[in-house]
C-alpha atoms as a PDB file:
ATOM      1  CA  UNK A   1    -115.253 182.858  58.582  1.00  0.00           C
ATOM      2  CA  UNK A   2    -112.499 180.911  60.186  1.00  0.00           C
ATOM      3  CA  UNK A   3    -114.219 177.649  60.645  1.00  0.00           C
ATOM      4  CA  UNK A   4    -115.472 178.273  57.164  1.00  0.00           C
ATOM      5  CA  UNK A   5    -112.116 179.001  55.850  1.00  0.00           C
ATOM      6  CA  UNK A   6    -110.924 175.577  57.911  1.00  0.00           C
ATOM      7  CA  UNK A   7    -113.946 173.513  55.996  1.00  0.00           C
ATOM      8  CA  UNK A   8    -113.091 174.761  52.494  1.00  0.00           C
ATOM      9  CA  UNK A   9    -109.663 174.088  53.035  1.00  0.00           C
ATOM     10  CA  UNK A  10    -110.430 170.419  54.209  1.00  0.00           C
ATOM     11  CA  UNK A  11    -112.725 169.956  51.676  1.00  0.00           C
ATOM     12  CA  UNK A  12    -110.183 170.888  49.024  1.00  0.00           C
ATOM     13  CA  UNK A  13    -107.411 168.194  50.757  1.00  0.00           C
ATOM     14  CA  UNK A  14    -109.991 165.783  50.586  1.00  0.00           C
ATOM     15  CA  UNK A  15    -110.510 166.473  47.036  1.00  0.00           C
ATOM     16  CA  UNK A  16    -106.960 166.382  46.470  1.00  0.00           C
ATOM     17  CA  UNK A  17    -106.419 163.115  48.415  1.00  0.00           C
ATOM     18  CA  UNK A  18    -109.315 161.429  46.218  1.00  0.00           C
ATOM     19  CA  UNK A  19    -107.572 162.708  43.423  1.00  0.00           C
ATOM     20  CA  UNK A  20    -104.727 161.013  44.041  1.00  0.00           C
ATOM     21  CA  UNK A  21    -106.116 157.866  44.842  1.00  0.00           C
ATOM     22  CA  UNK A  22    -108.447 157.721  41.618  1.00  0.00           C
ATOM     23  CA  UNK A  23    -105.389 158.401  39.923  1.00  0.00           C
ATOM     24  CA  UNK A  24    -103.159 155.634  41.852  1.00  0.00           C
ATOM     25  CA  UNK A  25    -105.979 153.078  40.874  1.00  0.00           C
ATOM     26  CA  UNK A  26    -106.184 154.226  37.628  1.00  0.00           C
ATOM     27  CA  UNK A  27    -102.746 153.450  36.722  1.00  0.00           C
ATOM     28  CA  UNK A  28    -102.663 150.342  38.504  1.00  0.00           C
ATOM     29  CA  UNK A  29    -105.094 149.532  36.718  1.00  0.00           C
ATOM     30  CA  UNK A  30    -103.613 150.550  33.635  1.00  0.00           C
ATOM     31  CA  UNK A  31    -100.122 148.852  34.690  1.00  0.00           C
ATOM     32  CA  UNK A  32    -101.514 145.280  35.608  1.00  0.00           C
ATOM     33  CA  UNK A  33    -103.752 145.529  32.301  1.00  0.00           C
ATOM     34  CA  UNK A  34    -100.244 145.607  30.505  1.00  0.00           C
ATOM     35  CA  UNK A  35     -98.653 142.979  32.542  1.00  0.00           C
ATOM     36  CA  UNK A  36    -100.967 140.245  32.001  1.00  0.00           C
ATOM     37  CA  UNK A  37     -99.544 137.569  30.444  1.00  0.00           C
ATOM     38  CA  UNK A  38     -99.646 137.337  26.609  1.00  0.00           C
ATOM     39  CA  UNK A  39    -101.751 135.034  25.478  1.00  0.00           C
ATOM     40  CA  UNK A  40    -100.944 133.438  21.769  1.00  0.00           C
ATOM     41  CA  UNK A  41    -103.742 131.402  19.533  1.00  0.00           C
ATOM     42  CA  UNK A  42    -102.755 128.947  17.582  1.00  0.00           C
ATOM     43  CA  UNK A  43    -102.845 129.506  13.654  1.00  0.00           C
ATOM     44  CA  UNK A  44    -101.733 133.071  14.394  1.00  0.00           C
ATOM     45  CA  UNK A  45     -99.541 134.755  11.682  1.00  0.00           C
ATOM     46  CA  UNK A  46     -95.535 134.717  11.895  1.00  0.00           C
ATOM     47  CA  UNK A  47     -93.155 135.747  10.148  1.00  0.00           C
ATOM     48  CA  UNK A  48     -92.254 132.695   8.163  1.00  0.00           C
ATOM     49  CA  UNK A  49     -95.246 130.374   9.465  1.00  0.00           C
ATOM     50  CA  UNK A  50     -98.699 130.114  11.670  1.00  0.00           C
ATOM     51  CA  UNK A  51     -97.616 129.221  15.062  1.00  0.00           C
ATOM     52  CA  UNK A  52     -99.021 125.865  15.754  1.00  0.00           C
ATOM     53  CA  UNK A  53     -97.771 124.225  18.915  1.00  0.00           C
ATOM     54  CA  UNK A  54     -96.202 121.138  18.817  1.00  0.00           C
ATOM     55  CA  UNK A  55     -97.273 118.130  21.076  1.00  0.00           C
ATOM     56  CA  UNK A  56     -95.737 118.087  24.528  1.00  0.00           C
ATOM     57  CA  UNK A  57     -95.709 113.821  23.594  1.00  0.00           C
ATOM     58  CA  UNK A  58     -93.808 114.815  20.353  1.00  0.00           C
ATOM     59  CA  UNK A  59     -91.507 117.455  21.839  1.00  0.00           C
ATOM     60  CA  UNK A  60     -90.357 114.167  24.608  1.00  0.00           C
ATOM     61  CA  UNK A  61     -90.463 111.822  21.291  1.00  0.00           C
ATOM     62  CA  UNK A  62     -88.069 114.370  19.570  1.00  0.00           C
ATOM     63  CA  UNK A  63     -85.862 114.666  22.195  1.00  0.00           C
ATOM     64  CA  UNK A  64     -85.515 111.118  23.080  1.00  0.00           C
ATOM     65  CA  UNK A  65     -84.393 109.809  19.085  1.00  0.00           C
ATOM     66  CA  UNK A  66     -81.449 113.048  19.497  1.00  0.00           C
ATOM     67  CA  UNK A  67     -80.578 111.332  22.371  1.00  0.00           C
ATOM     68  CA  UNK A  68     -80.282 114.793  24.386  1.00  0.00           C
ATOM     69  CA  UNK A  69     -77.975 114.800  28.049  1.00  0.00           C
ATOM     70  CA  UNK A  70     -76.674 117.535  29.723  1.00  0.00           C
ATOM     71  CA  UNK A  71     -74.189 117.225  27.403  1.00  0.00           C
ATOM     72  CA  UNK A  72     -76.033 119.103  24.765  1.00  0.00           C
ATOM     73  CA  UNK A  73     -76.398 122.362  23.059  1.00  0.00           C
ATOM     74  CA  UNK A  74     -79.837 122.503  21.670  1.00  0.00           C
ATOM     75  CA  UNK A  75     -81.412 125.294  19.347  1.00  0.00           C
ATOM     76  CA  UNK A  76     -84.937 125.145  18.358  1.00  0.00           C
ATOM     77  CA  UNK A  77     -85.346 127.835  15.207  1.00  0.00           C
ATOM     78  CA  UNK A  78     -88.819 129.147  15.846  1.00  0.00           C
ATOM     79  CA  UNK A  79     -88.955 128.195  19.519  1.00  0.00           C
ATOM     80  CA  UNK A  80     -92.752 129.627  19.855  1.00  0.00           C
ATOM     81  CA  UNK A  81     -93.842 129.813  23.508  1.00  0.00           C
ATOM     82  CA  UNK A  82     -90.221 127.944  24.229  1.00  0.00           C
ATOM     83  CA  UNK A  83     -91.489 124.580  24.945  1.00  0.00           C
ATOM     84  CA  UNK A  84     -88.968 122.736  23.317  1.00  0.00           C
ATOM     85  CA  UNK A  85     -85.722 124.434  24.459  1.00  0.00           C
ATOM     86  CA  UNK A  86     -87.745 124.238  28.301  1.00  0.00           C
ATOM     87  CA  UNK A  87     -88.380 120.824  27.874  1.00  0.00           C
ATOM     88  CA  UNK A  88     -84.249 119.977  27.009  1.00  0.00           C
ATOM     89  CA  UNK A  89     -83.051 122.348  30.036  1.00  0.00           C
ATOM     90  CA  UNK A  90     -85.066 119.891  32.225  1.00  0.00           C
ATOM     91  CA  UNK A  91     -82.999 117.254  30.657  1.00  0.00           C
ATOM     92  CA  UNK A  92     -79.948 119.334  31.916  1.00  0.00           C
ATOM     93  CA  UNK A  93     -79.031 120.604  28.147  1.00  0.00           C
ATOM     94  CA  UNK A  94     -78.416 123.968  27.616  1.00  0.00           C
ATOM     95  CA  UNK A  95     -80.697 125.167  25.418  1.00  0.00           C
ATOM     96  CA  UNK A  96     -81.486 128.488  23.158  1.00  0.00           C
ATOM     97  CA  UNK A  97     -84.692 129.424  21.355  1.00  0.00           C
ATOM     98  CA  UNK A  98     -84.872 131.677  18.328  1.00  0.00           C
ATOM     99  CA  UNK A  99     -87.908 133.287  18.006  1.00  0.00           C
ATOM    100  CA  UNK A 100     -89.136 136.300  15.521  1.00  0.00           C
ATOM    101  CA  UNK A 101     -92.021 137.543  17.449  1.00  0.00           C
ATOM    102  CA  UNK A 102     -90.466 139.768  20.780  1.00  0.00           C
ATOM    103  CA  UNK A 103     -94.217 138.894  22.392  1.00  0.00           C
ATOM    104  CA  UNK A 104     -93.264 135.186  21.903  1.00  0.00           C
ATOM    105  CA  UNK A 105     -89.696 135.678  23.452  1.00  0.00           C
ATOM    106  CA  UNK A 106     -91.068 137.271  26.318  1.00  0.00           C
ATOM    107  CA  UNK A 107     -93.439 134.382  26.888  1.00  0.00           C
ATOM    108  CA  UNK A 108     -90.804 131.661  26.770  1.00  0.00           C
ATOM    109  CA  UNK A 109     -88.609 133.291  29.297  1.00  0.00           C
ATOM    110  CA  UNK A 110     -91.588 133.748  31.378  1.00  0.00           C
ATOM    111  CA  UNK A 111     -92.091 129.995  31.247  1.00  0.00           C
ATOM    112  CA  UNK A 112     -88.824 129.165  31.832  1.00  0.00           C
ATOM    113  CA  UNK A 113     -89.320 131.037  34.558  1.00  0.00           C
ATOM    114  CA  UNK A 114     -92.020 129.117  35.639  1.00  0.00           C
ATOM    115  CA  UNK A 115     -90.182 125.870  34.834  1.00  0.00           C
ATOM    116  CA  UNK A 116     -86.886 126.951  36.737  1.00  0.00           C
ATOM    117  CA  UNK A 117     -84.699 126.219  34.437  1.00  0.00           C
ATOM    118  CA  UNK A 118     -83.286 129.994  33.333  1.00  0.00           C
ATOM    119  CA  UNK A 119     -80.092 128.896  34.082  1.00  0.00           C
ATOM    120  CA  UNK A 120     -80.190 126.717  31.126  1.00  0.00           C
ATOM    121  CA  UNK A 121     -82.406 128.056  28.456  1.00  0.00           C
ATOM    122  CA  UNK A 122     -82.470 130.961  26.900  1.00  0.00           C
ATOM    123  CA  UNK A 123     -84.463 132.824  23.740  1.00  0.00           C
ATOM    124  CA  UNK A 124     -83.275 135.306  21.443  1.00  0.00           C
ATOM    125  CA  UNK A 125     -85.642 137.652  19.051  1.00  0.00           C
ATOM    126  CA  UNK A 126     -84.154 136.993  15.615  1.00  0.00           C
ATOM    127  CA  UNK A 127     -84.781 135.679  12.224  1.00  0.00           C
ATOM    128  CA  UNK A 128     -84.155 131.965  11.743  1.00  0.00           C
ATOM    129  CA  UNK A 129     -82.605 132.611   8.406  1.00  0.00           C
ATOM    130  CA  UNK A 130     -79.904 135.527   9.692  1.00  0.00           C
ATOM    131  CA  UNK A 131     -79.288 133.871  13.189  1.00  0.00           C
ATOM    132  CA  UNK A 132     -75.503 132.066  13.664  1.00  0.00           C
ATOM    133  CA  UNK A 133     -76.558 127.876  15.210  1.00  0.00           C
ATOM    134  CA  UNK A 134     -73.663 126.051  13.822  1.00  0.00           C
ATOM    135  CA  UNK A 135     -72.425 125.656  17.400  1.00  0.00           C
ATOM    136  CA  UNK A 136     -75.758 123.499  18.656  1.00  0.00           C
ATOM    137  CA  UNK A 137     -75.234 119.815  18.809  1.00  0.00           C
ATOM    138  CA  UNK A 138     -79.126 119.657  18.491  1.00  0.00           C
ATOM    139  CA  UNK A 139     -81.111 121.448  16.292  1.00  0.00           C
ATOM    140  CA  UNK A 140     -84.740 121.337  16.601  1.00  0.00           C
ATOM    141  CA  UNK A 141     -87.552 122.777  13.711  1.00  0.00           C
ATOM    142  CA  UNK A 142     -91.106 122.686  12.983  1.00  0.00           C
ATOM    143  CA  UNK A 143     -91.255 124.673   9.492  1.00  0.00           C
ATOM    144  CA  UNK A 144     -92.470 123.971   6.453  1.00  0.00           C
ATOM    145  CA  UNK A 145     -90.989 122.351   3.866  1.00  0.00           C
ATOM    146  CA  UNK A 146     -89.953 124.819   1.627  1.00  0.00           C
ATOM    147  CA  UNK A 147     -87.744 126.571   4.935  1.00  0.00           C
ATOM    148  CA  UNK A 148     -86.036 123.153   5.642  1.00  0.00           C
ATOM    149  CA  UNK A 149     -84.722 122.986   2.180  1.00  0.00           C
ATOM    150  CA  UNK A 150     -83.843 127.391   2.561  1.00  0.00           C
ATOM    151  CA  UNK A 151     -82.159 126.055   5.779  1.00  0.00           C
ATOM    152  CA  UNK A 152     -80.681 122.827   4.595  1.00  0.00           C
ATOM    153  CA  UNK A 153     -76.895 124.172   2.986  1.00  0.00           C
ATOM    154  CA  UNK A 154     -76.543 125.559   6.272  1.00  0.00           C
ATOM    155  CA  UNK A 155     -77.548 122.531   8.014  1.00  0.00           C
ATOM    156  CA  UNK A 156     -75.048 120.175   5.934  1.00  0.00           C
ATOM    157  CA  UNK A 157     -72.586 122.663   6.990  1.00  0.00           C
ATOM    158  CA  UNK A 158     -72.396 122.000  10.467  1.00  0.00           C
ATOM    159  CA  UNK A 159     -70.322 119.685  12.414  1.00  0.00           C
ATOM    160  CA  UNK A 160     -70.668 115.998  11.622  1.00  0.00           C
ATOM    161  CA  UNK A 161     -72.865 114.104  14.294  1.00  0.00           C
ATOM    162  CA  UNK A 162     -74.585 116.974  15.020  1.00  0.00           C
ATOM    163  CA  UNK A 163     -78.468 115.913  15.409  1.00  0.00           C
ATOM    164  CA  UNK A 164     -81.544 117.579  13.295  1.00  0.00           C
ATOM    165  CA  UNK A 165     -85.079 116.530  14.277  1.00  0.00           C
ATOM    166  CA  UNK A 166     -88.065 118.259  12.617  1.00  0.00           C
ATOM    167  CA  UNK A 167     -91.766 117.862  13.398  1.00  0.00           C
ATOM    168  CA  UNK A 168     -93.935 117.176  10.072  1.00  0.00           C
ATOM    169  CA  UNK A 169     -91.838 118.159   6.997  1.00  0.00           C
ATOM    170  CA  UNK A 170     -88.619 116.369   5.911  1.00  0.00           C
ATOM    171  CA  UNK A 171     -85.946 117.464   3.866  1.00  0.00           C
ATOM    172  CA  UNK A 172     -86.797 116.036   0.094  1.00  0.00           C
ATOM    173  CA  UNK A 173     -84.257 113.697  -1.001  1.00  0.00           C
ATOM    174  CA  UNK A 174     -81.801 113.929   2.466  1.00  0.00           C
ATOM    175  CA  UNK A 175     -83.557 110.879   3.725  1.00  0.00           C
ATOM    176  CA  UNK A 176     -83.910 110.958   7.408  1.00  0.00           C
ATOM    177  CA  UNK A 177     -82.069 108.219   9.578  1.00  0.00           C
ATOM    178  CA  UNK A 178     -84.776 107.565  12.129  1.00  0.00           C
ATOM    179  CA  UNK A 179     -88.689 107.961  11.125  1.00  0.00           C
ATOM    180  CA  UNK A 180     -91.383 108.068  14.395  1.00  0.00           C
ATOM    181  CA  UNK A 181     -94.988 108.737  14.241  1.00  0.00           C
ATOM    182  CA  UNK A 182     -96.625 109.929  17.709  1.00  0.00           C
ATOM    183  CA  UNK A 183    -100.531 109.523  16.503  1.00  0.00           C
ATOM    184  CA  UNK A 184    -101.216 111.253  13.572  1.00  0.00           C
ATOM    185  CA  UNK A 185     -97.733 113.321  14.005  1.00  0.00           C
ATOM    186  CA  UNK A 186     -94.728 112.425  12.882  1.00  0.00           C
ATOM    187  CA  UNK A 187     -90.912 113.390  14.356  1.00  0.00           C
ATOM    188  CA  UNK A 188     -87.852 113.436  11.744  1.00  0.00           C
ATOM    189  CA  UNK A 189     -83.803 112.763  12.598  1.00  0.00           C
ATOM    190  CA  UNK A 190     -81.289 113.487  10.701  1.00  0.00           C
ATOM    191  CA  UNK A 191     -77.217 113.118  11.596  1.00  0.00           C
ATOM    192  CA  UNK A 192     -75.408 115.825  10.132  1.00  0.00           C
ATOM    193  CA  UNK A 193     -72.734 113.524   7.786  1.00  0.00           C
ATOM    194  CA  UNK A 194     -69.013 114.216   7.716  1.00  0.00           C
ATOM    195  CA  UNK A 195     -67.843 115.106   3.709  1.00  0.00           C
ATOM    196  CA  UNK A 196     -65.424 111.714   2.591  1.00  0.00           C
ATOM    197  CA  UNK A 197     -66.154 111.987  -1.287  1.00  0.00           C
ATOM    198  CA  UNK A 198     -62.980 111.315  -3.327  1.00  0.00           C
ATOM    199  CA  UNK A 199     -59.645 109.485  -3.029  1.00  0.00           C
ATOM    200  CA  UNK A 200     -58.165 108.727   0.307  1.00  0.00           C
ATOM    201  CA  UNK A 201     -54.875 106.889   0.890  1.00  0.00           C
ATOM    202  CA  UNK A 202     -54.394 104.481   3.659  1.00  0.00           C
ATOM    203  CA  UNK A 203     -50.619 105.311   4.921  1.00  0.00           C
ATOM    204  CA  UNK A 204     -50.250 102.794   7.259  1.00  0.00           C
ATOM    205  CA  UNK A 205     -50.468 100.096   4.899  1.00  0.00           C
ATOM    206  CA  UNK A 206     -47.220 100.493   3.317  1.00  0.00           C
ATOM    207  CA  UNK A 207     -48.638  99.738  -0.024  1.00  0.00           C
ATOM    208  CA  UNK A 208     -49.653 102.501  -1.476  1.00  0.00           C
ATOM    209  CA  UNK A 209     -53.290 100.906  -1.048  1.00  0.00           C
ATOM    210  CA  UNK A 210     -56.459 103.698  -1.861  1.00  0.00           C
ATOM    211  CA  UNK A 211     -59.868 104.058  -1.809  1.00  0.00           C
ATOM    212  CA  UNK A 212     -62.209 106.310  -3.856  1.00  0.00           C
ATOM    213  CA  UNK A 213     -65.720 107.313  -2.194  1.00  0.00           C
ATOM    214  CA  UNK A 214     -68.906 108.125  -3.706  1.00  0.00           C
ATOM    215  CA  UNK A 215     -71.247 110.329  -1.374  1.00  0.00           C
ATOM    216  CA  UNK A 216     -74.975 111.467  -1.261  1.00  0.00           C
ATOM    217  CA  UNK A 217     -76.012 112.608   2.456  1.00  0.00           C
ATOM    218  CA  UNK A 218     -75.525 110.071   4.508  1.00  0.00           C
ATOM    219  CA  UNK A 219     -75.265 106.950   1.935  1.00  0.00           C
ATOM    220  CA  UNK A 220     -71.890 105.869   0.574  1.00  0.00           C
ATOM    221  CA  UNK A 221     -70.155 103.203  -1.240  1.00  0.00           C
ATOM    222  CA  UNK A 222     -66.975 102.417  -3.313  1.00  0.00           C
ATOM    223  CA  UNK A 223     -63.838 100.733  -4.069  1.00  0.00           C
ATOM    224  CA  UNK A 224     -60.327 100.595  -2.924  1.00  0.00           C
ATOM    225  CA  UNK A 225     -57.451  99.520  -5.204  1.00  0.00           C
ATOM    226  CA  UNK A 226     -54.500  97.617  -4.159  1.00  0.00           C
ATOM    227  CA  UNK A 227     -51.792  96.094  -6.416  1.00  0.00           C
ATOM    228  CA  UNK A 228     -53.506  96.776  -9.182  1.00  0.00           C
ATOM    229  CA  UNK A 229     -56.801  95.630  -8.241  1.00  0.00           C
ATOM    230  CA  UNK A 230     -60.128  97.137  -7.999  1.00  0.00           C
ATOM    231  CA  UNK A 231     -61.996  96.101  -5.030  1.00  0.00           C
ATOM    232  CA  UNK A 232     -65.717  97.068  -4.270  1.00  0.00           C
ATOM    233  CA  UNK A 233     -66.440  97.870  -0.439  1.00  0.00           C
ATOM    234  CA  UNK A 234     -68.726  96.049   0.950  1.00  0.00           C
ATOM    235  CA  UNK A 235     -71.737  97.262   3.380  1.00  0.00           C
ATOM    236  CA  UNK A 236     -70.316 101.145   3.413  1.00  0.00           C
ATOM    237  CA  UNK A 237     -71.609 103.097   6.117  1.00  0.00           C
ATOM    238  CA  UNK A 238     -71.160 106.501   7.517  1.00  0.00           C
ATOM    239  CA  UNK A 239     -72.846 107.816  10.648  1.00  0.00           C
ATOM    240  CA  UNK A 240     -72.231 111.618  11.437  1.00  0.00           C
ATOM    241  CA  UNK A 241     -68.193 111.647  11.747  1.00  0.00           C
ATOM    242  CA  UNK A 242     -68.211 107.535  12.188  1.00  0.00           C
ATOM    243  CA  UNK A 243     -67.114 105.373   8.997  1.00  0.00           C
ATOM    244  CA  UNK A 244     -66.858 101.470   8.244  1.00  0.00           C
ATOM    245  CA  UNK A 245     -66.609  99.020   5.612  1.00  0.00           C
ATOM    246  CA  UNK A 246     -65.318  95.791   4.537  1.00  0.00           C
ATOM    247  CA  UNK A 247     -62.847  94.700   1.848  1.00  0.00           C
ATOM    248  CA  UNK A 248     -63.132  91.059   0.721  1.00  0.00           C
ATOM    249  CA  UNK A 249     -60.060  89.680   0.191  1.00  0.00           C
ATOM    250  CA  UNK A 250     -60.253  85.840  -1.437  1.00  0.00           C
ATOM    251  CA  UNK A 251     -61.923  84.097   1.391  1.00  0.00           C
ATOM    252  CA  UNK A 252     -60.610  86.765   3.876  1.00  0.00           C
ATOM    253  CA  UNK A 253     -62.714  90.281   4.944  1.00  0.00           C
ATOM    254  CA  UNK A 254     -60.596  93.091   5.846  1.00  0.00           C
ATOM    255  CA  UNK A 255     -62.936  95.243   8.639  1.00  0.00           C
ATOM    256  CA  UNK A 256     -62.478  99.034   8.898  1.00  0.00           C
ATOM    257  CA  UNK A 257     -63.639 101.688  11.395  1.00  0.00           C
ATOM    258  CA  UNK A 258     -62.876 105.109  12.171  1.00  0.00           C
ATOM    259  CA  UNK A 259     -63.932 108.253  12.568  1.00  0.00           C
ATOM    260  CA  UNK A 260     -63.647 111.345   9.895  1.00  0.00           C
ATOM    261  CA  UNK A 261     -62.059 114.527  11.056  1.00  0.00           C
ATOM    262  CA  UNK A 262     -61.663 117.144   8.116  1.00  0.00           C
ATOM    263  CA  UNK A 263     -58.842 115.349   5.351  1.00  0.00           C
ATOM    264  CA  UNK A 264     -58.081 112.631   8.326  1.00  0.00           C
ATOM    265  CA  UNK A 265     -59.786 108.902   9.034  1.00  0.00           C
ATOM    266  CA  UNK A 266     -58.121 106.856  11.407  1.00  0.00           C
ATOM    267  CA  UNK A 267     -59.601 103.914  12.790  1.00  0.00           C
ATOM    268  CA  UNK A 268     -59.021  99.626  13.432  1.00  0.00           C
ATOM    269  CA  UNK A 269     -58.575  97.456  11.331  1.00  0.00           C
ATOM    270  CA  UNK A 270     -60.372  93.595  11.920  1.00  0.00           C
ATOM    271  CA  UNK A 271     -58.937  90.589  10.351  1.00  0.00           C
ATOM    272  CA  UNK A 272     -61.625  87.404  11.376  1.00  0.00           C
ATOM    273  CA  UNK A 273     -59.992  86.444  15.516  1.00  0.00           C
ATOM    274  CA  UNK A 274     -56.908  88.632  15.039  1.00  0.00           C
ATOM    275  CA  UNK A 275     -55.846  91.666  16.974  1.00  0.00           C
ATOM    276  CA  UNK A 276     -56.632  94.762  15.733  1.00  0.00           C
ATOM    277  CA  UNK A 277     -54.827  97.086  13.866  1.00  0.00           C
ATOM    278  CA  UNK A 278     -54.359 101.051  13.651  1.00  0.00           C
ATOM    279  CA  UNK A 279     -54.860 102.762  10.207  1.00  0.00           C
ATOM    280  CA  UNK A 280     -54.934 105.877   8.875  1.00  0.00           C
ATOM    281  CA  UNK A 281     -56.452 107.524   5.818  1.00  0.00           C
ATOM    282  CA  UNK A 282     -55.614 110.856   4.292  1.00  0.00           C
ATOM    283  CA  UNK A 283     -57.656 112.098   1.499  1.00  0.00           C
ATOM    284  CA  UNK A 284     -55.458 113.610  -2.187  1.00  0.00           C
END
């Protein structure tokens, strides 16, 4: 009875430790079945759009016309499986992807991972549309048309110079500044342009000399008036905070440049071979 006591009692450890160990593989198992890596197919459903990967070629091409350094602040609204925001941290840029879909978002950090460059980007699970990006000095999109225009007030809102590249769809009648097609795909840029509608005074001139802008987007033109007279400006142009024109003067053309900060221009003037001069705009 004692040895048979002894053999029922190892058989029932033995059942126990089998127990155990069916149930450790089980839930390993079970645990690396929920760890593998999620896998997304293109043309799935989002939020907004199908998610429909663009072109590592066109993601370079995009970041090459922003002209991103490490001096950049990139944000790619609907970052996907992060590629873009990845591909500007290996340009040194910090970069931050906004993405709707938490499966997504867990994906691009995981390839960040991968890419070692966590220290530098970063991806947040948000909506596009309620997320704060004014502080980016890139913005990146691949959306459809009618989300750039949804997005586009917003857009014109941020800081002059600030650069906008979207793959595919452009932005109606905000005509882009740079155009590039990659194959069949094409890349859009757009610099954010500082506001310089309406009257502006020059106050260096001692003259009481003005000039009145007219403004869509990026294109501009006008006239200034001195002593009575209306002169039109010639070749007007305005990139992001960065202003110039010319004033013809008899046989004389009066060159200005500056830059555009708020109610403020200040700039050179260029007379033919003479020294420049300082001058100042403030706008009534």
């Amino acid at each position: 009875m004692a040895f048979s006591g002894d053999h029922q009692t190892m058989r029932n450890k033995m059942l126990s430790l089998f127990f155990i160990v069916a149930l450790v593989s089980f839930l390993t198992a079970q645990t690396a079945g929920t760890g593998q890596q999620y896998q997304p197919t293109v043309g799935q459903s989002g939020k907004d759009v199908v998610w429909v990967p663009t072109p590592e070629e066109l993601v370079a091409t995009m970041l090459e016309i922003a002209h991103v350094t490490s001096n950049d602040y990139l944000i790619d609204l609907g970052s996907g499986d992060g590629r873009i925001a990845i591909a500007a941290a290996r340009r040194g840029a910090r970069a931050l992807g906004i993405e709707y879909n938490p499966d997504m978002v867990a994906l691009s950090r995981e390839n960040a991972k991968k890419a070692g460059v966590t220290d530098k980007a970063a991806f947040r699970q948000a909506d596009i549309f309620e997320t704060d990006f004014s502080q980016a000095t890139v913005l990146t999109l691949y959306l459809l048309p009618d989300l750039n225009m949804k997005l586009r007030p917003k857009i014109l809102e941020m800081k002059a110079g600030t650069r906008v590249v979207a793959h595919a769809f452009d932005m109606e009648d905000w005509e882009p500044d740079q155009t590039v097609n990659v194959e069949f795909r094409t890349a859009y840029l757009w610099i954010v342009p500082a506001k310089v509608a309406g009257t502006w005074t020059l106050t260096d001139t001692g003259n009481g000399s003005e000039f009145t802008l007219r403004q869509s987007f990026q294109k501009i033109g006008g006239s200034l008036k001195k002593n009575g007279l209306e002169i039109p400006l010639k070749n007007a142009k305005l990139d992001g905070d960065r202003i110039s024109f010319g004033v013809e003067e008899g046989s004389m053309t009066r060159e200005y440049s500056g830059r555009v900060v708020g109610h403020i221009m200040t700039g050179t003037e260029q007379v033919a071979s003479a020294a420049p001069t300082k001058w100042t705009a403030t706008r009534r």
